[in-house]
Protein backbone atom coordinates (compact mmCIF):
# COMPACT_ATOMS: atom_id res chain seq x y z
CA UNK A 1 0.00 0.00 0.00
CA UNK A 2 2.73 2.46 1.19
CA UNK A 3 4.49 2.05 -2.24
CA UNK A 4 1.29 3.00 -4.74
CA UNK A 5 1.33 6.32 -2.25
CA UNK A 6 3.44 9.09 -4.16
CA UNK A 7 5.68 10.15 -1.40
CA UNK A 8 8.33 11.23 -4.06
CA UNK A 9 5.92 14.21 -5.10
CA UNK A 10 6.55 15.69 -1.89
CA UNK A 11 8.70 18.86 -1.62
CA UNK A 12 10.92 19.59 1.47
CA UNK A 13 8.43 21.71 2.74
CA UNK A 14 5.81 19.35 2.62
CA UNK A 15 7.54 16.51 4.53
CA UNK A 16 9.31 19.39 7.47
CA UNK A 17 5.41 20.67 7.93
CA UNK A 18 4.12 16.93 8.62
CA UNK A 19 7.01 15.69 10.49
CA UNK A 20 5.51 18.90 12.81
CA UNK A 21 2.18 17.06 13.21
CA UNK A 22 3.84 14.10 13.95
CA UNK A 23 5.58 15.69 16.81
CA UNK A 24 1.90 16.98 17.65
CA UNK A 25 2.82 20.40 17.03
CA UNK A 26 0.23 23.05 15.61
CA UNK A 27 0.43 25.27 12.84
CA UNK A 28 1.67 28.34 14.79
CA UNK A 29 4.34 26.45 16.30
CA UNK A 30 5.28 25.20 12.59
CA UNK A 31 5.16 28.02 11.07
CA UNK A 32 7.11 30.03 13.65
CA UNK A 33 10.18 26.65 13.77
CA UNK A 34 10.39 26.96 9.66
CA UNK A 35 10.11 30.39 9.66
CA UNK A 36 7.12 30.56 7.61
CA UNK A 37 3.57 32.17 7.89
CA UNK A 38 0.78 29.65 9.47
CA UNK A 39 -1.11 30.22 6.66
CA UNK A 40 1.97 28.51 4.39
CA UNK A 41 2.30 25.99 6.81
CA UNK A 42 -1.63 25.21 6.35
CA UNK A 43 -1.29 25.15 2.63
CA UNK A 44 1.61 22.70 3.05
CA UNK A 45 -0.11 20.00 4.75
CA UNK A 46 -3.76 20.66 2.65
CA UNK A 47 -1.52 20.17 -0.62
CA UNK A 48 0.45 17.02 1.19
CA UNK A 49 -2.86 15.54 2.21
CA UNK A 50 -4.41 15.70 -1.67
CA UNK A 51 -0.87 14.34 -2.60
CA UNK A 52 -0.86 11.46 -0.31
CA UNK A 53 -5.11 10.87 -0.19
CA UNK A 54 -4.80 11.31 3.71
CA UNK A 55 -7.94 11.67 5.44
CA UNK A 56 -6.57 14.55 7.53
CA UNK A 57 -2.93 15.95 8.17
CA UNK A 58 -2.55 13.80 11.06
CA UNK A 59 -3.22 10.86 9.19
CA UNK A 60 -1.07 12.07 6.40
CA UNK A 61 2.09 12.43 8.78
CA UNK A 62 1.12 9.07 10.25
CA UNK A 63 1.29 7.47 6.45
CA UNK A 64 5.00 9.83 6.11
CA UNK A 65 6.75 8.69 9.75
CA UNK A 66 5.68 5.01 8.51
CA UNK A 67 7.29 5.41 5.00
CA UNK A 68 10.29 6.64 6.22
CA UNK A 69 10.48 4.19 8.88
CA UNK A 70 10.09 1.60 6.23
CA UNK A 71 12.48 2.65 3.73
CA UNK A 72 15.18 3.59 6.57
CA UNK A 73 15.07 7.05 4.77
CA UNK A 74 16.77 10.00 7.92
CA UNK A 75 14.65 12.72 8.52
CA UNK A 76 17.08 15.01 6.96
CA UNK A 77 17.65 13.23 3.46
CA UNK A 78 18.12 15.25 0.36
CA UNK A 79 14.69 15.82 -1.32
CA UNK A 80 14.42 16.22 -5.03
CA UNK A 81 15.25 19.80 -5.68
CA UNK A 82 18.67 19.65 -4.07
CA UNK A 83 20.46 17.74 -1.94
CA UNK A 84 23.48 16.64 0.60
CA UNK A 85 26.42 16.46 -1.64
CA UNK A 86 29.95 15.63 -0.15
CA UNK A 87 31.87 18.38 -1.98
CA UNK A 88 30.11 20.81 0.17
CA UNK A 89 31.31 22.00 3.27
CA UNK A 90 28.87 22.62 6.09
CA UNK A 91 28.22 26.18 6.54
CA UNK A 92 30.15 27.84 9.64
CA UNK A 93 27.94 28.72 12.49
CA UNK A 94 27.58 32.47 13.17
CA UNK A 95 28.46 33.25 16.20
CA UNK A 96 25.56 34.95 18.70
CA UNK A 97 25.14 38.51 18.38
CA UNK A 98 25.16 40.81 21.55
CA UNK A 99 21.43 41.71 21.87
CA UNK A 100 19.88 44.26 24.48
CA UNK A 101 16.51 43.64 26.05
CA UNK A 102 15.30 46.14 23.68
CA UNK A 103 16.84 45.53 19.95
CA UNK A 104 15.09 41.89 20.79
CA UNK A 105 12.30 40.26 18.29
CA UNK A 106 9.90 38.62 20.33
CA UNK A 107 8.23 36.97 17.70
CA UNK A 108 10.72 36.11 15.52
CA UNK A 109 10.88 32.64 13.81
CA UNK A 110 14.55 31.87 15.11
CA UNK A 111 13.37 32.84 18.52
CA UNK A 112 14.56 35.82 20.34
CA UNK A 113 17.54 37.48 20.18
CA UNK A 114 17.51 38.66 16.61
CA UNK A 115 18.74 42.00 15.37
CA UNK A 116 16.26 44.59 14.00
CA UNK A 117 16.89 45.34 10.75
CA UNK A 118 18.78 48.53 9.45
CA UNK A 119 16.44 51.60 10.13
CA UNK A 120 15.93 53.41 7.03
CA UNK A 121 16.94 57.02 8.01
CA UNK A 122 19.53 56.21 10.82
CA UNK A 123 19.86 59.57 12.53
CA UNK A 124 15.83 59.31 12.97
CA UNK A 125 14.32 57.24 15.81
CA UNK A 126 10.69 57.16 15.57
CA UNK A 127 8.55 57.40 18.64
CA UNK A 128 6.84 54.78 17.73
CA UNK A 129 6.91 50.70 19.29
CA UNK A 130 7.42 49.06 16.05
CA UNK A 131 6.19 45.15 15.67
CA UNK A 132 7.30 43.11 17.79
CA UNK A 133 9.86 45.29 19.72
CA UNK A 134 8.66 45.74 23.11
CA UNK A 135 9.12 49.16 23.56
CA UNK A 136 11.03 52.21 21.58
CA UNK A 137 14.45 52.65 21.77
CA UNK A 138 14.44 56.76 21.97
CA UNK A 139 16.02 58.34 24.78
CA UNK A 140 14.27 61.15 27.17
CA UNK A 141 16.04 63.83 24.69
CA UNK A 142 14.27 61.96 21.83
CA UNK A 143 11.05 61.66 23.08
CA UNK A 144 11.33 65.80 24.47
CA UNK A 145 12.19 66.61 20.70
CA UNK A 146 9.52 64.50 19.52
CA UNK A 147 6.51 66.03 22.05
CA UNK A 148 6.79 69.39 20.25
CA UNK A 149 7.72 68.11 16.44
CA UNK A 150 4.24 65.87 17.24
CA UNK A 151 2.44 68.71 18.34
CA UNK A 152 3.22 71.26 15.76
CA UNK A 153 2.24 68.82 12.73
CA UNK A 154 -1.40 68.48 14.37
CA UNK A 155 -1.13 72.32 14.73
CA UNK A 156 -0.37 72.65 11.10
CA UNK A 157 -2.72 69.72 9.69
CA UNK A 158 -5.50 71.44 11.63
CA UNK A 159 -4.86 74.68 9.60
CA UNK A 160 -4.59 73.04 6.85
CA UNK A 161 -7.99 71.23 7.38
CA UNK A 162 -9.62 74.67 8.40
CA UNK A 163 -8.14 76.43 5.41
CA UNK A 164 -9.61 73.92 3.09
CA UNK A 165 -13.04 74.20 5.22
CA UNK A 166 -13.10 77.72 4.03
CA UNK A 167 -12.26 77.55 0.75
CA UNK A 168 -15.15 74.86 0.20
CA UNK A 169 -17.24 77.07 2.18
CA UNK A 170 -16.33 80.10 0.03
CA UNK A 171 -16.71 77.95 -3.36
CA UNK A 172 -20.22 76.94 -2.44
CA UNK A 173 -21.66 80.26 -1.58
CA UNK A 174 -20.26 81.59 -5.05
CA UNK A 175 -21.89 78.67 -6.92
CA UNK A 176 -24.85 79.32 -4.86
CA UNK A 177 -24.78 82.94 -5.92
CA UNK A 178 -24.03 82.57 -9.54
CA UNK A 179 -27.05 80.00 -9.93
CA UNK A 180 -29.74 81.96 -8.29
């Protein structure tokens, strides 16, 4: 039975996600060891589950531990789009880098720890939490520059809004005019 089951169309992807739900994991927790949305992960085992004629994913992971346990095939072997080869060397581990509480991601697939990216304009901290940094990294000099920069903006988008006020106000009465 195992061998009319087409276990060679699945990808890399398809086999990692269902090895997952072997280990009982859920989606989230997937998605979040591959470093991949939950909604990929989902789409992973729906797709494997047409591809093997599972009932369900769990069945389909069941039908996957048993076909590698029968063909002795490691969890780790080279899939058909690439593979182990022994001209390559592994690749060196990066070593950690040093992280304060707040340059963590929280949410990030690798775990915490990460770096934030590169900000964009790097003499300009925004006083805004970005996702999944737990708080802002400005200093009390930064946020007392920021207070009145905030502050005059609404000053100046509220003229702007009352200017524009007025000149609708003032086109409507001349239309109003010009058609009686």
């Amino acid at each position: 039975m195992t061998d009319a089951i087409p276990f060679h169309r699945l990808t890399r992807r398809h086999r990692e996600c269902l090895r997952g739900v072997r280990e009982l994991k859920g989606s989230k927790e997937i998605a979040e060891e591959l470093g991949i949305e939950k909604s990929t992960v989902d789409k992973y085992l729906t797709e494997a589950v047409k591809v093997l004629g599972a009932r369900n994913r769990r069945d389909a992971a069941l039908q996957l531990a048993a076909h590698e346990d029968a063909s002795d095939t490691p969890a780790d072997a080279p899939d058909k789009m690439g593979g182990h080869s022994a001209r390559l060397a592994d690749p060196p581990a990066d070593p950690p880098m040093p992280v304060t509480p707040d340059d963590r991601i929280v949410r990030a697939p690798g775990g915490s720890g990460e770096q934030l990216p590169a900000q964009r304009f790097p003499g300009l901290s925004m006083p805004i939490r970005r996702k999944g940094q737990r708080g802002n990294d400005l200093t009390i000099g930064g946020r007392l520059i920021w207070i009145p920069a905030i502050a005059i903006s609404i000053a100046i988008g509220f003229g702007m809004l009352m200017t524009g006020l007025q000149v609708l106000t003032g086109l409507i009465a001349a239309i109003t005019q010009r058609l009686s």
